[in-house]
C-alpha atoms as a PDB file:
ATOM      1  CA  UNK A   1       0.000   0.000   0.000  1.00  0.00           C
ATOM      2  CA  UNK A   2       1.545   3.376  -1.121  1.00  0.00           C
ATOM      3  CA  UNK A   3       1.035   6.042   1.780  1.00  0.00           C
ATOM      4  CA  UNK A   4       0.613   9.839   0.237  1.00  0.00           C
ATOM      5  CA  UNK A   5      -0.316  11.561   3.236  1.00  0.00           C
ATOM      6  CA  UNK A   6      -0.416  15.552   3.589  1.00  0.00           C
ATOM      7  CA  UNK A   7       2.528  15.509   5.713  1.00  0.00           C
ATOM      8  CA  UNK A   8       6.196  15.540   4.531  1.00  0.00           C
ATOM      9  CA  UNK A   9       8.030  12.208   3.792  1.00  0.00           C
ATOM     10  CA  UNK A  10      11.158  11.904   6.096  1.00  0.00           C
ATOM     11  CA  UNK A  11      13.553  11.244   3.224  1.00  0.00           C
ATOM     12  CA  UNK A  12      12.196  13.666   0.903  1.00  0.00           C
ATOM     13  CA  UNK A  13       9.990  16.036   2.642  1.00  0.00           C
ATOM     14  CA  UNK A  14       7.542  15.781  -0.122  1.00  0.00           C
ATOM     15  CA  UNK A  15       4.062  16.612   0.556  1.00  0.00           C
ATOM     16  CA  UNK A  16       1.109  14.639  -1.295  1.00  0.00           C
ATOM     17  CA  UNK A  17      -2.253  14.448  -0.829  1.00  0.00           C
ATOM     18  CA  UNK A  18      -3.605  10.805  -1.073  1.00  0.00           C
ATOM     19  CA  UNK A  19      -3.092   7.296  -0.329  1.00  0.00           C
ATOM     20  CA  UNK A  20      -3.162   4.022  -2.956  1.00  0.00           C
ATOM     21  CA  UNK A  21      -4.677   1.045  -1.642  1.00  0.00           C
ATOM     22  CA  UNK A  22      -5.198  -1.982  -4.725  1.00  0.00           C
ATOM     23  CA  UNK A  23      -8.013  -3.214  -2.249  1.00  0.00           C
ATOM     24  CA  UNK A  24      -9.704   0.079  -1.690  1.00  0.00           C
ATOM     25  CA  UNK A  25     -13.434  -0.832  -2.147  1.00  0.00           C
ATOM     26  CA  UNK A  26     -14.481   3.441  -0.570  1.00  0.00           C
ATOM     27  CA  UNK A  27     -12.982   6.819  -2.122  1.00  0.00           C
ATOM     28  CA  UNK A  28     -12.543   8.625   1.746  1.00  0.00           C
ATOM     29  CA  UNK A  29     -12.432  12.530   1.218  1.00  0.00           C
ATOM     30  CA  UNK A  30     -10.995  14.607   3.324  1.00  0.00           C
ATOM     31  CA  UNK A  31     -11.912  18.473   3.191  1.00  0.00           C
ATOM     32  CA  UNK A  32     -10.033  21.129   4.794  1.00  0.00           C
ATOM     33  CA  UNK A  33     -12.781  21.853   7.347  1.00  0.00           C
ATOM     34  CA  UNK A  34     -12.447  18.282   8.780  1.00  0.00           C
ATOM     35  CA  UNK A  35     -15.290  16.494   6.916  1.00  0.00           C
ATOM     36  CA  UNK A  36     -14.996  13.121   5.530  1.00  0.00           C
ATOM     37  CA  UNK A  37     -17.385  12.067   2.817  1.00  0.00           C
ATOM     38  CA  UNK A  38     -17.113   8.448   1.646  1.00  0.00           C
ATOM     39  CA  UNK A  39     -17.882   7.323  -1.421  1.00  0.00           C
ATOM     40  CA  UNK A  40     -18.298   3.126  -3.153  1.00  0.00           C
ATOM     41  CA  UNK A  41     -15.926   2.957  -6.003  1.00  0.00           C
ATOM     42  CA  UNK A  42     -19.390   1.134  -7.023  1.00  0.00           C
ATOM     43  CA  UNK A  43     -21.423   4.240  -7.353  1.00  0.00           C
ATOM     44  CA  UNK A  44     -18.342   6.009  -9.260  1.00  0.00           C
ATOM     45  CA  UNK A  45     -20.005   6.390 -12.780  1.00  0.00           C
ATOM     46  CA  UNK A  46     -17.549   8.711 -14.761  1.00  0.00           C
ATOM     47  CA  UNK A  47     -14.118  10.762 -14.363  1.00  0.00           C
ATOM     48  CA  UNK A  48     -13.235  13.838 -16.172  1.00  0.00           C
ATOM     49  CA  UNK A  49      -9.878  14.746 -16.269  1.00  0.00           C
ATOM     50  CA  UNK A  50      -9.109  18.632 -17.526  1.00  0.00           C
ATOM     51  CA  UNK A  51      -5.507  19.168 -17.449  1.00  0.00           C
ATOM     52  CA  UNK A  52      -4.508  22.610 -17.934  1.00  0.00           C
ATOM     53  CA  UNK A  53      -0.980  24.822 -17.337  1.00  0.00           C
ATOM     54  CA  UNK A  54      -2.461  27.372 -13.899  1.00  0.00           C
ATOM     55  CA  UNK A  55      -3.944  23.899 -12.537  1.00  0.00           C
ATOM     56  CA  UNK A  56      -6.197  20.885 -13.143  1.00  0.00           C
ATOM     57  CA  UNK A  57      -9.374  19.626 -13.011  1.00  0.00           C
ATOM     58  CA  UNK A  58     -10.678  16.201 -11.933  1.00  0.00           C
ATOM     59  CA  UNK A  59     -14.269  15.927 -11.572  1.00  0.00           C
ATOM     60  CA  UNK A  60     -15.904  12.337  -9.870  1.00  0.00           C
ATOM     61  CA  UNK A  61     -19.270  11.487 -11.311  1.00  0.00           C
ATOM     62  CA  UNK A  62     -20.975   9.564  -8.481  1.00  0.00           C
ATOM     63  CA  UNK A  63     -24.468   8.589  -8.358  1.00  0.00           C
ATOM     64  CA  UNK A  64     -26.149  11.582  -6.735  1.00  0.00           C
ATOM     65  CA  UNK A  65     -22.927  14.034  -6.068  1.00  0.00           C
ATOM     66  CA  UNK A  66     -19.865  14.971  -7.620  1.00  0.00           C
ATOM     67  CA  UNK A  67     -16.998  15.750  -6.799  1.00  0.00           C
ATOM     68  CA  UNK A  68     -14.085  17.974  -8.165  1.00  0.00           C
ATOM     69  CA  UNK A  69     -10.756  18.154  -6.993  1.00  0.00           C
ATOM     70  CA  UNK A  70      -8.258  21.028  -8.506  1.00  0.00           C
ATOM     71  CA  UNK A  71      -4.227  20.687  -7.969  1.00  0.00           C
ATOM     72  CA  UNK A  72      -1.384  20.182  -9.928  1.00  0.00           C
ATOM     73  CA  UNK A  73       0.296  17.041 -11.723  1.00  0.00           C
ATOM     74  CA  UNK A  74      -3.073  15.137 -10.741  1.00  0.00           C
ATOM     75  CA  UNK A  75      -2.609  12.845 -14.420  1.00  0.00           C
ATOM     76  CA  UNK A  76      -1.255  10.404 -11.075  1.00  0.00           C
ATOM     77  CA  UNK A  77      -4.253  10.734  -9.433  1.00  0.00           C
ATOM     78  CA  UNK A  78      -6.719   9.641 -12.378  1.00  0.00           C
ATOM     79  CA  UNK A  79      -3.980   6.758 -13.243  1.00  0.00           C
ATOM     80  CA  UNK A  80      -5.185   5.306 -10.084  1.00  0.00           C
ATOM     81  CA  UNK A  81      -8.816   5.918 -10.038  1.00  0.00           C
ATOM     82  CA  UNK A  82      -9.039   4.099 -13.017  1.00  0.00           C
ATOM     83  CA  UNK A  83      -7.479   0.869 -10.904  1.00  0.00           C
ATOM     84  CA  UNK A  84     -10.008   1.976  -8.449  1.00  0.00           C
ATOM     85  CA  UNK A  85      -6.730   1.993  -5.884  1.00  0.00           C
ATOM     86  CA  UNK A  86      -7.099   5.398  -4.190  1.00  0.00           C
ATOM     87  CA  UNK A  87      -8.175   4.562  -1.045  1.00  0.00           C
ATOM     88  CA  UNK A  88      -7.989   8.970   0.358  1.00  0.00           C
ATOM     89  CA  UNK A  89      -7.383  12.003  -1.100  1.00  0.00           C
ATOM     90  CA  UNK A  90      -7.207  15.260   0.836  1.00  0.00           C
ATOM     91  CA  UNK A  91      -7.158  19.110   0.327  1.00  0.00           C
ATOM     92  CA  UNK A  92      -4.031  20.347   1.010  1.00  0.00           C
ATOM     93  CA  UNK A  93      -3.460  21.402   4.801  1.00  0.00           C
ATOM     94  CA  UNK A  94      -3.396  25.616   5.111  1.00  0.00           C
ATOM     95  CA  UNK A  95       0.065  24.704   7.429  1.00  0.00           C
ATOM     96  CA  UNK A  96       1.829  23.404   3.674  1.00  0.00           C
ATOM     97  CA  UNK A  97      -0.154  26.514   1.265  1.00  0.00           C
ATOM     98  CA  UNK A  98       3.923  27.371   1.245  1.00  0.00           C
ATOM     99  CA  UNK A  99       5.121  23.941  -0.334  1.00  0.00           C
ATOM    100  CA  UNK A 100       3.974  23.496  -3.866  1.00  0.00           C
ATOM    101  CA  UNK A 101       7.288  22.524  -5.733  1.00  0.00           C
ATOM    102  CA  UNK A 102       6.475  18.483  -5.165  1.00  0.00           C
ATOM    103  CA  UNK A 103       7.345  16.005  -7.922  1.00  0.00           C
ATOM    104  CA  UNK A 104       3.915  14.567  -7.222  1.00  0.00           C
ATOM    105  CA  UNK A 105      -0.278  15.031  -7.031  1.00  0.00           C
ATOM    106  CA  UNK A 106      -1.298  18.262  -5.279  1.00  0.00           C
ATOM    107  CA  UNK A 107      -4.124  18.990  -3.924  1.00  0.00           C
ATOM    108  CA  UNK A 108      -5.763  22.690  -3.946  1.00  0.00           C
ATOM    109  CA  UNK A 109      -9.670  22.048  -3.494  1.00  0.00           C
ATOM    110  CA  UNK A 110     -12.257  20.063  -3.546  1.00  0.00           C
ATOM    111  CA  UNK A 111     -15.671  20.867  -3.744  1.00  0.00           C
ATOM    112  CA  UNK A 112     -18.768  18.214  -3.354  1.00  0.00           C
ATOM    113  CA  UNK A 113     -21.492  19.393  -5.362  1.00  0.00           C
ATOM    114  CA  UNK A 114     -25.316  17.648  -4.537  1.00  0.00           C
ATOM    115  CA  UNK A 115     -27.845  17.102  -7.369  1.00  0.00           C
ATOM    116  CA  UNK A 116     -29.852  19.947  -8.458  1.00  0.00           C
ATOM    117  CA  UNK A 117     -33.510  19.420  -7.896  1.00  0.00           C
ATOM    118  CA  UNK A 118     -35.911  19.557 -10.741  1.00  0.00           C
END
């Protein structure tokens, strides 16, 4: 199990934002504010990846929310969604707004958008 957590790695004091599990069966994410949503990989219906230069866009389809995440190098990210391994992914921590130079995934936002009703 690969370990990304929002704190630095000893060796490297890189700072990522989520964790790889191959035997993930629930997407856990963390917002800023302390919230956890969880999510079956079941109920995961389409992924729309936007990459762009300022920073990309990576939208979850779920059954009656989405959810978009915006960072930087997240091509990583959807790599692993697609192997339905990410077991966590997290906004990045105000304490590392500082750090942004990492080789890998980062983390800006993520916003969880309900259904609109009709």
């Amino acid at each position: 199990m690969k370990s990304r957590g929002v704190e630095p790695k000893s060796e490297s004091n890189e700072v990522q934002c989520w964790g790889e599990n191959p035997n993930a069966q629930m997407l856990r994410v963390e917002l800023r504010d302390g919230s956890v949503n969880l999510y079956q990989y079941a109920w995961l219906e389409r992924v729309q990846f936007l990459p762009a230069e300022e920073a990309d866009s990576l939208t979850l389809f779920f059954n009656r929310q989405s959810v978009r995440i915006t960072g930087k190098k997240l091509r990583e990210l959807v790599s692993a969604l697609q192997r339905m391994a990410v077991e966590w992914v997290k906004e990045r921590s105000e304490q590392f707004s500082s750090i942004g130079s990492s080789d890998g995934a980062w983390v800006e936002t993520i916003q969880i958008s309900e259904p609109t009703p009709k």
